[in-house]
Protein backbone atom coordinates (compact mmCIF):
# COMPACT_ATOMS: atom_id res chain seq x y z
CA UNK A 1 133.69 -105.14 -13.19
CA UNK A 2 133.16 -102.92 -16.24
CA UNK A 3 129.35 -102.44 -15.09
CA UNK A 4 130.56 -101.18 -12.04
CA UNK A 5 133.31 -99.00 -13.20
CA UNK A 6 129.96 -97.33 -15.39
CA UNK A 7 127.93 -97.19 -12.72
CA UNK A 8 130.47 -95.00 -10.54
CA UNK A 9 131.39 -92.73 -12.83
CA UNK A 10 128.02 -92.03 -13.94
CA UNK A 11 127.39 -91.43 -10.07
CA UNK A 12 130.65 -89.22 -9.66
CA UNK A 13 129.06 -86.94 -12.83
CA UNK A 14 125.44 -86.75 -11.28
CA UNK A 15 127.30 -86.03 -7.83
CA UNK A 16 129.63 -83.04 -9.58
CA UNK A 17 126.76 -81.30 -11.68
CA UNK A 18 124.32 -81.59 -8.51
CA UNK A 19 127.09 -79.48 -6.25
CA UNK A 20 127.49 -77.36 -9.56
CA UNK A 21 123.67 -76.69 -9.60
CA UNK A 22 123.58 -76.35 -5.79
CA UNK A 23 126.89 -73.24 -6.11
CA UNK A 24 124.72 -71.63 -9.06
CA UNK A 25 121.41 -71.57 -6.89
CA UNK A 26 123.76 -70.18 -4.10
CA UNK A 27 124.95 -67.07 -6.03
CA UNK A 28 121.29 -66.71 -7.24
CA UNK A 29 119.78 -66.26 -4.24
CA UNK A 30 122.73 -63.74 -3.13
CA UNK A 31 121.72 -61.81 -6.33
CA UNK A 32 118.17 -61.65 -4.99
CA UNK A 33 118.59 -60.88 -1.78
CA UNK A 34 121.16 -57.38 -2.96
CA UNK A 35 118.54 -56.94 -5.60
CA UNK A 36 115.90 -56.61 -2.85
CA UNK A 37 118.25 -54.38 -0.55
CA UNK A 38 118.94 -52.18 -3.07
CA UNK A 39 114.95 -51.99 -4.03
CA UNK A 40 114.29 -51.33 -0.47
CA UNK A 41 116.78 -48.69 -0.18
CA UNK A 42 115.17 -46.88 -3.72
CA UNK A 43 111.48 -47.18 -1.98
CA UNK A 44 113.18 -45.69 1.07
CA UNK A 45 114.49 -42.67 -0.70
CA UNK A 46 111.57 -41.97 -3.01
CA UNK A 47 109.37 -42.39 -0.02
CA UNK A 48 111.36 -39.73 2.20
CA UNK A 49 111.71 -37.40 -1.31
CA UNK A 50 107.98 -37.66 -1.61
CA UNK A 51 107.24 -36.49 2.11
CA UNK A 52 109.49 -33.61 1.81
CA UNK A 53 107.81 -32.53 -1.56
CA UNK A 54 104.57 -33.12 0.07
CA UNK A 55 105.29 -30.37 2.86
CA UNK A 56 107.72 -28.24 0.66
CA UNK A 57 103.99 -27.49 -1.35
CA UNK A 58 102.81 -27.20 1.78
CA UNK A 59 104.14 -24.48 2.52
CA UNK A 60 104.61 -23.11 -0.85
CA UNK A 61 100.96 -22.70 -0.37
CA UNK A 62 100.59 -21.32 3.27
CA UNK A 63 102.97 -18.46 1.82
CA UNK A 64 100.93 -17.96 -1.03
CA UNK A 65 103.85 -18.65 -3.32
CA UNK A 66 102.54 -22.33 -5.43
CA UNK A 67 100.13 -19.72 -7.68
CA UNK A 68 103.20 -18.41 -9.44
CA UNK A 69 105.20 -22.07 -9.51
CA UNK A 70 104.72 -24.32 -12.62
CA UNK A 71 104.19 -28.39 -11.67
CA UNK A 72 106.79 -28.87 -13.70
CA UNK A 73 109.10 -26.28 -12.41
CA UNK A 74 109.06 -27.66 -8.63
CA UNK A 75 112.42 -28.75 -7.30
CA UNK A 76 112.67 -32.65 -6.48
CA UNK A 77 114.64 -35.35 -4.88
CA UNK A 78 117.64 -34.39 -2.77
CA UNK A 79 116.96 -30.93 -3.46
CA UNK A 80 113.76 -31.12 -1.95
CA UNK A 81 114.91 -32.66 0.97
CA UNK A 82 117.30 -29.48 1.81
CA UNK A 83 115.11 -27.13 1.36
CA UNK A 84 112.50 -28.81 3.97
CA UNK A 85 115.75 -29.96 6.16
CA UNK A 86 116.15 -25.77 5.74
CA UNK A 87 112.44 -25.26 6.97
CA UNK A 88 113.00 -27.80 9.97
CA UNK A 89 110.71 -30.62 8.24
CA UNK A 90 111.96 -33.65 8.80
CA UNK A 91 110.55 -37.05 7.70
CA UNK A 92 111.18 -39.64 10.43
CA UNK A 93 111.35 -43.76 10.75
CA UNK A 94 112.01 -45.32 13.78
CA UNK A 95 115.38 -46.88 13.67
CA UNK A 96 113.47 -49.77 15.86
CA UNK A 97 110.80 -50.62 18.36
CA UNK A 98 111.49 -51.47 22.19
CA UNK A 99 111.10 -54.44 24.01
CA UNK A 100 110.31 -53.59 27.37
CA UNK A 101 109.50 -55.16 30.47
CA UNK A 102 106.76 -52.15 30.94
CA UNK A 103 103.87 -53.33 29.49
CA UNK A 104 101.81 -49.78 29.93
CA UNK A 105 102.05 -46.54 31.17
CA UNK A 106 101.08 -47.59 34.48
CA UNK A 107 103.56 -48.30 36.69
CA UNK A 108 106.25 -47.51 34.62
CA UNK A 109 109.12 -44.88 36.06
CA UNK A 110 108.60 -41.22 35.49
CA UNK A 111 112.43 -41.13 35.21
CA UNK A 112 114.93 -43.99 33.90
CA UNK A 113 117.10 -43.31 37.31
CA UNK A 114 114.27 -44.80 39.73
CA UNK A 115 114.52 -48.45 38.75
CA UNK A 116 118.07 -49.33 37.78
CA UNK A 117 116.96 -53.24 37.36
CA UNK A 118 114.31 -52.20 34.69
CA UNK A 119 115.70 -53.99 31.73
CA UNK A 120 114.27 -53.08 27.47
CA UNK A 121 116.02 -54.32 24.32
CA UNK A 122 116.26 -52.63 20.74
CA UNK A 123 116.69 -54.54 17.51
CA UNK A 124 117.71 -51.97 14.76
CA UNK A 125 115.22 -52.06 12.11
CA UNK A 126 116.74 -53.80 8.30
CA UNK A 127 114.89 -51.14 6.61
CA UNK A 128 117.05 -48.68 8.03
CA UNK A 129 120.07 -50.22 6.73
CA UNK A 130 121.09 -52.98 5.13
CA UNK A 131 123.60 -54.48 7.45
CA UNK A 132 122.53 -52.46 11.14
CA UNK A 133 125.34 -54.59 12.92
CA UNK A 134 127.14 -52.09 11.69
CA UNK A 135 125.94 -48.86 12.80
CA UNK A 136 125.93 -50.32 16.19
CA UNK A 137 129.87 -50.61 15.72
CA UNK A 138 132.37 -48.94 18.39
CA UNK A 139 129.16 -48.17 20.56
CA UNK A 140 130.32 -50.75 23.25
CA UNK A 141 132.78 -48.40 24.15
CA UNK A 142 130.44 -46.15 26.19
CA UNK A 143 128.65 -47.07 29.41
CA UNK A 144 125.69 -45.02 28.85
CA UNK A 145 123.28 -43.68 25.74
CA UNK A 146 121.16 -41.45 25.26
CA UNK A 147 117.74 -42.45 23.58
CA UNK A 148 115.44 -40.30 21.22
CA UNK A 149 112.03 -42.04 21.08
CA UNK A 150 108.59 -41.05 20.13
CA UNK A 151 105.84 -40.77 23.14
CA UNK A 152 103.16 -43.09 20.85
CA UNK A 153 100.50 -43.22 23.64
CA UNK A 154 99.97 -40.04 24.63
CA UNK A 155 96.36 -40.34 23.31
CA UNK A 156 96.29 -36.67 21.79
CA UNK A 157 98.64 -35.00 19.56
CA UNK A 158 97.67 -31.00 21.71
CA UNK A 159 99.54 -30.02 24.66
CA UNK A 160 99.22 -26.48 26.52
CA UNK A 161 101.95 -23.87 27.36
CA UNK A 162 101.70 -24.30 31.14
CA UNK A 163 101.29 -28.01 32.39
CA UNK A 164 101.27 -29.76 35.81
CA UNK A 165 104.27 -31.98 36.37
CA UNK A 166 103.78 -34.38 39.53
CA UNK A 167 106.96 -33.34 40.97
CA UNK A 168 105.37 -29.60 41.79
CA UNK A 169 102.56 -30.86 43.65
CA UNK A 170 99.59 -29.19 41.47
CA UNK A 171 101.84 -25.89 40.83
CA UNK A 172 101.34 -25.15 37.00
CA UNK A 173 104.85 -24.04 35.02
CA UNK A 174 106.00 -23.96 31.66
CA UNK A 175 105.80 -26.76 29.24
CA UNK A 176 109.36 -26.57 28.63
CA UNK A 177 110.69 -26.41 32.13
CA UNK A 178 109.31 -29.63 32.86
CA UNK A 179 109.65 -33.20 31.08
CA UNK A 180 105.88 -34.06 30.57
CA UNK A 181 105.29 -36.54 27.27
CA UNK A 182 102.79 -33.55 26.10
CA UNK A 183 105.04 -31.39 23.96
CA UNK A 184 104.34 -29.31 20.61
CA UNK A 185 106.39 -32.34 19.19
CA UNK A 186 106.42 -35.92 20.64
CA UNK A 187 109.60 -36.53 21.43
CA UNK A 188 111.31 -38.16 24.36
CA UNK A 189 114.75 -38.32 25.54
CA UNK A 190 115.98 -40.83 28.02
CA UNK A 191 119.50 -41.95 28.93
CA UNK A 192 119.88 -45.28 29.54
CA UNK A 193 122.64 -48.32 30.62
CA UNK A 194 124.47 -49.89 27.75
CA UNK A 195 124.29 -54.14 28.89
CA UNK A 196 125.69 -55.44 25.81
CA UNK A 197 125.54 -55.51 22.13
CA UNK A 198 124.37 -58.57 20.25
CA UNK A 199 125.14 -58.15 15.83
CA UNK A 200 121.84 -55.70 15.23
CA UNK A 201 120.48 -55.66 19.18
CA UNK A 202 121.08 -53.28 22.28
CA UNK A 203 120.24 -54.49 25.72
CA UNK A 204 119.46 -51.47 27.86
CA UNK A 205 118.52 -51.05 31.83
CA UNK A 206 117.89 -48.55 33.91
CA UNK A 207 115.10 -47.59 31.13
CA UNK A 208 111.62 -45.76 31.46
CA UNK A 209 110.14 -46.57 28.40
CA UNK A 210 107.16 -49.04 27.59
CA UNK A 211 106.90 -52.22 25.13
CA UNK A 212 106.45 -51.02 21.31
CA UNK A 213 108.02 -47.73 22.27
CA UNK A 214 109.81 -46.64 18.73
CA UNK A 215 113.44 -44.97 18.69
CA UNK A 216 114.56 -42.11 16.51
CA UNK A 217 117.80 -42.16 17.43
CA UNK A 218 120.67 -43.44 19.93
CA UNK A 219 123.50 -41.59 21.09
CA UNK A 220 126.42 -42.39 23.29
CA UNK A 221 126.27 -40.53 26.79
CA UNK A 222 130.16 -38.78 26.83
CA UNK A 223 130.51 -37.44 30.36
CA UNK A 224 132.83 -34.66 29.20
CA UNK A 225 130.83 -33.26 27.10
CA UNK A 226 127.11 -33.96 28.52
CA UNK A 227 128.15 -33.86 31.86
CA UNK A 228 128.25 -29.79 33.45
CA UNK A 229 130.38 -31.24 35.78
CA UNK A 230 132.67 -33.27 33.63
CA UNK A 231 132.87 -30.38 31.47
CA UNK A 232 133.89 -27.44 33.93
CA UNK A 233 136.73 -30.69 35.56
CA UNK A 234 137.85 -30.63 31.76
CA UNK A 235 137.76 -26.72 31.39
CA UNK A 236 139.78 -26.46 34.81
CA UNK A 237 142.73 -29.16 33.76
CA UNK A 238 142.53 -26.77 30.31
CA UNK A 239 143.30 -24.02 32.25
C-alpha cells in the first residue's frame, strides 16, 4: 500500500514539472516569434532607409550637389525618407500577390467590368505587418475596392507618348488618355467586387488581373466621393 502511495506521488510530481516545462517552452517560443517580428520590422525599415539614401545621392549627384557634401554629413533614416517622399521617390513592397483564375495575359479582360464571374484572391503579405488581419479591419463595410497593382509582364520597362489602345481601332492618342499597361510608371488601377474577408485574405470578382499579379495598395470604392454622379446627387441635397 505504501509502495503504491510512492509510486503515485512520484507520478503526480513528474506529471506537474512536465506541464511546468511544457508552460515555460510555451512562453519561449512566444518570445521568439515577437523577437523575430520585431527583427523583421528593423530589416524592413533599414531596408526602405537604405533605398531612399540610395536615390537621395542619386540625385545629389545629377544636381551636381554630392561634391560639396561630406559622407559623414548626409542626412539618414526617417529624414531621408522625407526628403525623397519630397522628391516623389518612393520605395515600394507589394502588400501581396494575386491569385487569379487568369493564368496569362491572354484571354484575360481588358477591363474588370466585362466578366463579372472572374473570381482572384489576395493574402496580405506578414512582412508588411505583423498581424495583416488587422489592416483588413472595417473593410467589409464597402461593396467595392479599388486596387493599385504593378503591370509585372509588360516585358519592357519604355512606353511612348502616343499609343494605340484597341478601343480606337488603330487611331494613335495620348498615353494618358487611354489605360494601356505601358506607362512612364507601371502602375495599374482596377476596381474590383469585395466577396468576403477571411483573417489576412480578400476574395475579389469582377477582376482583370492575372495570377502572381502584386498589389500596392487597396482602397475602398465610396460612391460619394469616386462616383461624379454620386458626388453632384450629394452636392444637390447640399444645396
Amino acid at each position: 500500500m505504501e509502495m503504491s502511495k510512492i509510486n503515485f506521488s512520484t507520478s503526480t510530481d513528474c506529471d506537474q514539472r512536465v506541464q511546468k516545462l511544457q508552460q515555460q517552452v510555451s512562453v519561449m517560443r512566444k518570445e521568439i516569434k515577437n523577437l523575430r517580428q520585431h527583427a523583421d520590422s528593423a530589416v524592413r525599415e533599414q531596408r526602405k532607409s537604405l533605398a531612399a539614401l540610395q536615390s537621395v545621392v542619386a540625385s545629389m549627384k545629377e544636381d551636381g550637389l554630392l561634391k560639396d557634401v561630406k559622407a559623414d554629413s548626409l542626412p539618414t533614416g526617417r529624414t531621408v525618407t522625407s526628403q525623397a517622399l519630397e522628391k516623389g521617390v518612393i520605395q515600394t513592397a507589394p502588400i501581396g500577390f494575386i491569385e487569379s483564375c487568369f493564368s496569362s495575359k491572354n484571354g484575360t479582360p481588358r477591363q474588370p467590368t466585362i466578366c463579372s464571374l472572374s473570381r482572384a484572391v489576395l493574402k496580405i503579405n506578414k512582412s508588411i505587418f505583423n498581424n495583416p488581419e488587422h489592416s483588413l479591419i472595417g473593410l467589409d463595410q464597402y461593396s467595392h475596392v479599388w486596387i493599385i497593382f504593378v503591370f509585372h509582364k509588360n516585358g519592357h520597362v519604355s512606353c511612348k507618348a502616343k499609343v494605340k489602345p484597341p478601343r480606337l481601332n488603330g487611331v494613335k492618342t495620348g498615353v494618358f488618355s487611354t489605360r494601356t499597361p505601358h506607362r512612364p510608371n507601371a502602375i495599374g488601377l482596377t476596381l474590383a467586387k469585395l466577396e468576403i474577408i477571411k483573417g489576412d485574405t480578400v476574395y475579389l470578382s469582377g477582376i482583370d488581373m492575372i495570377q502572381g499579379t502584386p498589389v500596392l495598395d487597396i482602397k475602398p470604392y465610396i460612391p460619394d466621393y469616386d462616383s461624379p454622379k454620386g458626388r453632384r446627387n450629394q452636392l444637390d441635397t447640399e444645396n
